[in-house]
Protein backbone atom coordinates (compact mmCIF):
# COMPACT_ATOMS: atom_id res chain seq x y z
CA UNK A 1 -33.20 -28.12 -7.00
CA UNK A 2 -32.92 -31.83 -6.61
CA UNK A 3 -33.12 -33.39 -2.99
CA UNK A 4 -32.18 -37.49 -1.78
CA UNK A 5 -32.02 -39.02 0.83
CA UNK A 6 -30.46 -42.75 0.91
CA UNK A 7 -30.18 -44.43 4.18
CA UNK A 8 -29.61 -48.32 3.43
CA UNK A 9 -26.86 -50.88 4.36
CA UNK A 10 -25.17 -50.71 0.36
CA UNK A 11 -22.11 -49.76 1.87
CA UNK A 12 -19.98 -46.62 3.90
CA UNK A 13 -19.19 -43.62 2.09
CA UNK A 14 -15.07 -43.58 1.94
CA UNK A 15 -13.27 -40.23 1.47
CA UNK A 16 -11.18 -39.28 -1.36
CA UNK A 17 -9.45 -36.49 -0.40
CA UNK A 18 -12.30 -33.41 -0.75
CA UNK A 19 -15.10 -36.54 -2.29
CA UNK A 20 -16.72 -39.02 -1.40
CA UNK A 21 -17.07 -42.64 -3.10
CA UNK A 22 -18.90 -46.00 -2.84
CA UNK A 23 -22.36 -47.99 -3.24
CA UNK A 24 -24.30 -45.92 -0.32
CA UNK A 25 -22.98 -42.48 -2.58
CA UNK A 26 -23.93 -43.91 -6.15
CA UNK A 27 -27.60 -44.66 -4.87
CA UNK A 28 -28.01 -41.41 -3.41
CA UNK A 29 -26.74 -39.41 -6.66
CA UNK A 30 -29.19 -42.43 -8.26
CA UNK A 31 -32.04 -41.28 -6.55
CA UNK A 32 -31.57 -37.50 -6.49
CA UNK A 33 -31.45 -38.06 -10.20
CA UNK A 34 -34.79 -39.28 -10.62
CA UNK A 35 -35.94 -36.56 -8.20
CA UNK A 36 -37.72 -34.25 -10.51
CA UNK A 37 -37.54 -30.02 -9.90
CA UNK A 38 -38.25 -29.38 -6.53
CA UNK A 39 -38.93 -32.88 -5.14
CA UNK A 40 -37.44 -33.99 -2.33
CA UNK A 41 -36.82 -37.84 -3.03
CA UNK A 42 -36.57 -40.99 -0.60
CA UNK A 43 -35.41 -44.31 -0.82
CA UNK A 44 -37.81 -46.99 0.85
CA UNK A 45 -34.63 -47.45 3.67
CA UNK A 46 -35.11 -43.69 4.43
CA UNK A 47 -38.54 -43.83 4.49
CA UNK A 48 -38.24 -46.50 7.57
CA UNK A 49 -36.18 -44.11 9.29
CA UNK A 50 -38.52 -41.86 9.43
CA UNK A 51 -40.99 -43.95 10.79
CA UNK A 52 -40.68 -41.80 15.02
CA UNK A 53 -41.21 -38.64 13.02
CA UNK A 54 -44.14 -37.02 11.47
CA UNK A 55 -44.04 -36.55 7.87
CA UNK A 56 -46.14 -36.83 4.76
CA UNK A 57 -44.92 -38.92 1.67
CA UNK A 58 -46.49 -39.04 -1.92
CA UNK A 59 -47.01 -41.92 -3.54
CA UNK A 60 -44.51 -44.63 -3.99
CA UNK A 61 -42.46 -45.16 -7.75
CA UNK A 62 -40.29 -47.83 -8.48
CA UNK A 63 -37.94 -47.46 -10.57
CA UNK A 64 -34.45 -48.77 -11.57
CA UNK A 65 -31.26 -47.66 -11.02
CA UNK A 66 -28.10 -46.69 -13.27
CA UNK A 67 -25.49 -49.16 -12.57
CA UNK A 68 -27.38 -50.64 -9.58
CA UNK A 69 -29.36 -54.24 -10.00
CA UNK A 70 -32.95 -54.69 -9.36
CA UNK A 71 -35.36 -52.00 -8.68
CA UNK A 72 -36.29 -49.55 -6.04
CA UNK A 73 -38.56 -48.04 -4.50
CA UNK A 74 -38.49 -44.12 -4.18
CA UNK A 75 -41.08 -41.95 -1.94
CA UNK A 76 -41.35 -38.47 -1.99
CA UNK A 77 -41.36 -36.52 0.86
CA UNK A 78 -43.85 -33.56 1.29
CA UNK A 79 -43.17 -32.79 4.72
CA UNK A 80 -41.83 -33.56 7.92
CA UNK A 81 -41.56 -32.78 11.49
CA UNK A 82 -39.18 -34.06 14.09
């Protein structure tokens, strides 16, 4: 199993009918793609987020993107607590 999380200001998700399309969507199928087995996979937007909570995060990759410019910085996350 292959977890992401993308939180960023890319864009809104817009519904399709039973789907879901747009920037903010590609990045998160983008980064739960270079998630490998297991992981649970961050983007660096995410990772702010999660700044109030408790959580432990592995060390930092970055790594580019299919179809999205630049690169980006991916954190995995070994464990949280609200």
């Amino acid at each position: 199993m292959r977890t992401a999380a993308n939180c960023s200001n890319a864009g809104e998700a817009v519904a399709i009918g039973d789907d879901y399309a747009g920037v903010a969507v590609a990045k998160a199928a983008r980064v739960a793609s270079a998630a490998h087995g297991g992981e649970i996979l961050i983007s660096s937007a995410t990772r702010e987020l999660l700044d109030r909570f408790t959580c432990e995060t592995g060390p930092e990759r970055v790594v580019e993107l299919k179809g999205l410019s630049g690169t980006h910085r991916l954190i995995p996350l070994l464990s949280f607590a609200p």
